[in-house]
N, C-alpha and C. Protein backbone atom coordinates (compact mmCIF):
# COMPACT_ATOMS: atom_id res chain seq x y z
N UNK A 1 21.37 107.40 90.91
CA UNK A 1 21.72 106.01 90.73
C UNK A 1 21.00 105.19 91.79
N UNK A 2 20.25 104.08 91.11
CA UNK A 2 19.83 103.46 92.34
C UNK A 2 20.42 101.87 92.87
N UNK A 3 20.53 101.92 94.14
CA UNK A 3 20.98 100.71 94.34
C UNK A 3 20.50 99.58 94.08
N UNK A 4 20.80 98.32 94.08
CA UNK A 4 20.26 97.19 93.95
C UNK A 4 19.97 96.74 95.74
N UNK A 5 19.46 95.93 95.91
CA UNK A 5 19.41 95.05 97.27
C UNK A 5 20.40 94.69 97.90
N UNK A 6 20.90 94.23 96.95
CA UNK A 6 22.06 93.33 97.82
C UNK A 6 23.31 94.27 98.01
N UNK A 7 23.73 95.01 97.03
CA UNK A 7 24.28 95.67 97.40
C UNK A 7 24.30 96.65 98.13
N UNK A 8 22.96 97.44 98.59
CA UNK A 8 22.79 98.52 98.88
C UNK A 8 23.24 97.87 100.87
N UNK A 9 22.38 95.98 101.10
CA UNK A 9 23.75 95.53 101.98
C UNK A 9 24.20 95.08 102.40
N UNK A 10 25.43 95.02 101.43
CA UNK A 10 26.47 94.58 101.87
C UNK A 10 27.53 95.84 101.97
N UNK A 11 27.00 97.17 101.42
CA UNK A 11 27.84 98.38 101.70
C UNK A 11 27.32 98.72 102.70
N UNK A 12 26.22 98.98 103.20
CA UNK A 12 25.61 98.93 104.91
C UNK A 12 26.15 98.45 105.80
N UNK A 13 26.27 97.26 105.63
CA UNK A 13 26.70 96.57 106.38
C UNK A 13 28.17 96.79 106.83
N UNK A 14 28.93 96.89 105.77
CA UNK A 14 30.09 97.22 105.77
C UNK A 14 30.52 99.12 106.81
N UNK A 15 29.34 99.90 106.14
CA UNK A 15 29.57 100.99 106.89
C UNK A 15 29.58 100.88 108.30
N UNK A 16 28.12 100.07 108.70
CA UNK A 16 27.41 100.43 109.88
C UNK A 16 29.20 99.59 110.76
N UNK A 17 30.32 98.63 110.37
CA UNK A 17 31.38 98.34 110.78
C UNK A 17 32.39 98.77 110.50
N UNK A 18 31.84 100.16 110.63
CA UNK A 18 33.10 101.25 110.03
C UNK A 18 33.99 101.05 109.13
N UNK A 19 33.84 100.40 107.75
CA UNK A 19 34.65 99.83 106.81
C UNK A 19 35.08 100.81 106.44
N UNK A 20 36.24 101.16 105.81
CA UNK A 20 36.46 102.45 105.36
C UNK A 20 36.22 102.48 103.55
N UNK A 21 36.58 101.41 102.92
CA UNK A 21 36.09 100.99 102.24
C UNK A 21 34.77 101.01 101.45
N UNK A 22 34.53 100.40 102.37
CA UNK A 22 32.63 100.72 101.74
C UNK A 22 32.23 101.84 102.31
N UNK A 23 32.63 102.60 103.55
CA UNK A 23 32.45 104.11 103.49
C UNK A 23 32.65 104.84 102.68
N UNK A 24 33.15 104.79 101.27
CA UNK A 24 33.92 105.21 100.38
C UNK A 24 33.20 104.98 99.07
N UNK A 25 32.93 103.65 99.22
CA UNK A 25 31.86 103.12 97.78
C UNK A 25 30.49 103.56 98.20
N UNK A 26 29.93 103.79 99.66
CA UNK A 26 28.64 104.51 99.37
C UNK A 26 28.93 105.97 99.29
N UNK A 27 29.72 107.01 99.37
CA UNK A 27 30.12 108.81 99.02
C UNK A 27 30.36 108.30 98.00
N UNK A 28 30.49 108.02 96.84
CA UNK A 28 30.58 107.62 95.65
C UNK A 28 29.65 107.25 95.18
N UNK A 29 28.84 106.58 95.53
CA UNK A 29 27.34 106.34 94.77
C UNK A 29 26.23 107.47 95.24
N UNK A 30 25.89 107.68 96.60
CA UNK A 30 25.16 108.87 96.72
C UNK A 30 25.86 110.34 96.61
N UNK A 31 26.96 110.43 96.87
CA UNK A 31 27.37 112.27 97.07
C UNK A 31 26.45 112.59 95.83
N UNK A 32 27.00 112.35 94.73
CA UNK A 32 26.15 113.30 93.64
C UNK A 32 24.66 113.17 93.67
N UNK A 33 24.04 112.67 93.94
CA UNK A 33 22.21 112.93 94.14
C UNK A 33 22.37 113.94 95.37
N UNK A 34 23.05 113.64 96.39
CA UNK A 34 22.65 114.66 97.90
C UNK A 34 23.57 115.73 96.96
N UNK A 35 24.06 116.22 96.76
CA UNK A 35 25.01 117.20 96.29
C UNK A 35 23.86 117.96 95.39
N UNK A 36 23.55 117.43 94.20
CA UNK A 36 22.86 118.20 93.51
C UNK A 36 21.58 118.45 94.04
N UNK A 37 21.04 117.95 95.01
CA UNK A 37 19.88 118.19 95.68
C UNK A 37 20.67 119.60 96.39
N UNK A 38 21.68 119.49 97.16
CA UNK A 38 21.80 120.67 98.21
C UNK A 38 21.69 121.84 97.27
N UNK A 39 22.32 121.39 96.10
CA UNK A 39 22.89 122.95 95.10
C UNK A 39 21.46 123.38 94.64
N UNK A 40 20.43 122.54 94.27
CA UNK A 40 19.08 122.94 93.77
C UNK A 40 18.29 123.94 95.32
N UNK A 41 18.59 123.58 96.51
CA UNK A 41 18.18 124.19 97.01
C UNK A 41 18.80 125.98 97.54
N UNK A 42 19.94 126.33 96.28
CA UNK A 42 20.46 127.20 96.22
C UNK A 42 21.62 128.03 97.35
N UNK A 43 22.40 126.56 97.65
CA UNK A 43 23.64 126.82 98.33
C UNK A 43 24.80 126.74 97.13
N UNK A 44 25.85 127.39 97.73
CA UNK A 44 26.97 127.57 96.92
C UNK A 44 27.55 125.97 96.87
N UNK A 45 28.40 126.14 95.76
CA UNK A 45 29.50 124.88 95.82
C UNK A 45 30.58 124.84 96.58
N UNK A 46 30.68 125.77 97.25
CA UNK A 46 31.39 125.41 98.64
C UNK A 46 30.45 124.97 99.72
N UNK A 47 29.32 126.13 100.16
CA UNK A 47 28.51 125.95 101.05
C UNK A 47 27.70 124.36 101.18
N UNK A 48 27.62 123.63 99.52
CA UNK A 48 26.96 122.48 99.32
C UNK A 48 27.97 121.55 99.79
N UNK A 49 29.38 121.54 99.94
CA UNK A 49 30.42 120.77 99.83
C UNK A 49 30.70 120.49 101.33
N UNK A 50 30.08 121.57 102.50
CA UNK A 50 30.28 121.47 103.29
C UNK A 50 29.16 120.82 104.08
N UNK A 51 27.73 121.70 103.73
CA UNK A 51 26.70 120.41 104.15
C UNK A 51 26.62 118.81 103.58
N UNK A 52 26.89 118.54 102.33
CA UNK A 52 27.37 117.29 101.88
C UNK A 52 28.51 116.48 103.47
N UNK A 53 28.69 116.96 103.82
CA UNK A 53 30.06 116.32 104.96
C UNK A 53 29.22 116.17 105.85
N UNK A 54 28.33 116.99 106.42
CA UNK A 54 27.36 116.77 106.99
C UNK A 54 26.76 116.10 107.28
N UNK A 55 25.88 115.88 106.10
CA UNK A 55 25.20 114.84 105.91
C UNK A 55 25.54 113.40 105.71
N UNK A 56 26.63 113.39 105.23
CA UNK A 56 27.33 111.80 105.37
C UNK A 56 27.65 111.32 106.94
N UNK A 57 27.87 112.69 107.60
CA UNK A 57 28.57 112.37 109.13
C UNK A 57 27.14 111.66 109.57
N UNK A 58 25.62 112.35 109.41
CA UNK A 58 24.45 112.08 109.95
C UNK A 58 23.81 110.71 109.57
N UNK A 59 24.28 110.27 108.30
CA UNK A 59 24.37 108.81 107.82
C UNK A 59 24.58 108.04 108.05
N UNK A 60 25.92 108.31 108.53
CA UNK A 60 26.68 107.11 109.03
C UNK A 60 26.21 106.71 110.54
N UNK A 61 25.84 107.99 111.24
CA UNK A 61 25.68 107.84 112.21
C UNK A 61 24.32 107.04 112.67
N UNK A 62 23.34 107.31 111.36
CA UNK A 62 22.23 106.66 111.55
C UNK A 62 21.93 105.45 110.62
N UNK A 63 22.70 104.81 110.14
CA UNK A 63 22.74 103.63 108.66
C UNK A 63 21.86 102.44 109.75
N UNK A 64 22.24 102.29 110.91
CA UNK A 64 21.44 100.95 111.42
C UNK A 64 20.11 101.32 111.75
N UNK A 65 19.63 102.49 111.63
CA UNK A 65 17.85 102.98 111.67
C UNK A 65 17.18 102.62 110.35
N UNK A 66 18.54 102.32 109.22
CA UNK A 66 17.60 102.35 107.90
C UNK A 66 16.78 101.02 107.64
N UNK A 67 15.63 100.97 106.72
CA UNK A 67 14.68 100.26 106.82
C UNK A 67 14.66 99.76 105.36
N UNK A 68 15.89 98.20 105.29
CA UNK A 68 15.80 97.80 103.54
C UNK A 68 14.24 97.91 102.77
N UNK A 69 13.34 98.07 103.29
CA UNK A 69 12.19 98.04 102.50
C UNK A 69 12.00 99.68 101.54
N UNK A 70 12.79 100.75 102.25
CA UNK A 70 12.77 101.60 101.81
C UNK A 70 13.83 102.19 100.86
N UNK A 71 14.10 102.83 99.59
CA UNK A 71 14.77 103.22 98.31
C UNK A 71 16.12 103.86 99.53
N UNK A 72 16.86 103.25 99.09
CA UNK A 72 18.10 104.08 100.35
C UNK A 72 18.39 105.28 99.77
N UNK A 73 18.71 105.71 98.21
CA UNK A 73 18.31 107.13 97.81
C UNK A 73 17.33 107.47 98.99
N UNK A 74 16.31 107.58 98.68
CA UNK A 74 15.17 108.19 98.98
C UNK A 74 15.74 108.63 101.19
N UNK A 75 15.92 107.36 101.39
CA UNK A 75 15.98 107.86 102.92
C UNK A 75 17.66 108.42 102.77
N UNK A 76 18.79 108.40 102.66
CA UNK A 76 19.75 109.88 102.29
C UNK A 76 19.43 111.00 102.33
N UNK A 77 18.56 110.79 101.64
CA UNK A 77 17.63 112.81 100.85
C UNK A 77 16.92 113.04 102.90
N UNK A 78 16.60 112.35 102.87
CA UNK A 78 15.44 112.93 104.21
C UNK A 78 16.31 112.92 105.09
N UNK A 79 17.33 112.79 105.20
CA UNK A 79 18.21 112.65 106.38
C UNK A 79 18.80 114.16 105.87
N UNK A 80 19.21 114.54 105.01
CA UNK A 80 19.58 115.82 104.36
C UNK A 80 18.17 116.74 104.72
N UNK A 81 16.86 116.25 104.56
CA UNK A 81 15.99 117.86 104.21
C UNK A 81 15.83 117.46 106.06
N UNK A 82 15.70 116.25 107.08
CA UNK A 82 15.71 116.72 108.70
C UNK A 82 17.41 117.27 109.20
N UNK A 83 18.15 117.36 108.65
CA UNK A 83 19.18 118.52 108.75
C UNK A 83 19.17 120.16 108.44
N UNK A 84 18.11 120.39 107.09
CA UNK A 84 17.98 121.31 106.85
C UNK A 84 16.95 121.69 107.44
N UNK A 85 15.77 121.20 108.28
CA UNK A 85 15.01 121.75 109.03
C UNK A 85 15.49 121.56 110.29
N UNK A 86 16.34 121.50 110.96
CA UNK A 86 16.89 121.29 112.02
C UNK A 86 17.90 122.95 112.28
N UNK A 87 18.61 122.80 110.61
CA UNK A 87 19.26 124.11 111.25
C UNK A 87 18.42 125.53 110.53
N UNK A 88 17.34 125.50 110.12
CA UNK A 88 16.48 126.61 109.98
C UNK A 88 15.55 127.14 111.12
């Protein structure tokens, strides 16, 4: 699913101020793309369920590095594959 602009932030925005809220409406719009990405790379549905947590923790933590010019799909996923080269 891809975001639109404005929305993609005003849920940013909302995260990067710890909304809980819009913490909530973006794991709802991305979990399933990072999810089925983790499972394609042949982790279990537990094992995916747990890097999925992961990776939202690494999100959140980094949402004010993101760069609106770039597909926020797209930078999610890379924040997921520099986790997975991080712990390989």
């Amino acid at each position: 699913m891809e975001l639109s602009a404005a929305l993609d932030h005003r849920i940013i925005l909302g995260c990067i101020n710890r909304d809980r809220k819009e913490q909530k409406k973006l794991y709802q719009l991305i979990s399933p793309t990072l999810y089925t990405a983790i499972r394609k790379d042949g982790y279990t549905p537990i094992e995916a369920e747990k890097i999925l947590v992961q990776v939202f923790v690494e999100i959140f933590k980094s949402l004010e590095k993101y760069n609106p010019e770039d597909l926020f799909e797209d930078w999610c996923l890379q924040v997921y594959e520099r986790l997975k080269q991080a712990a390989a």
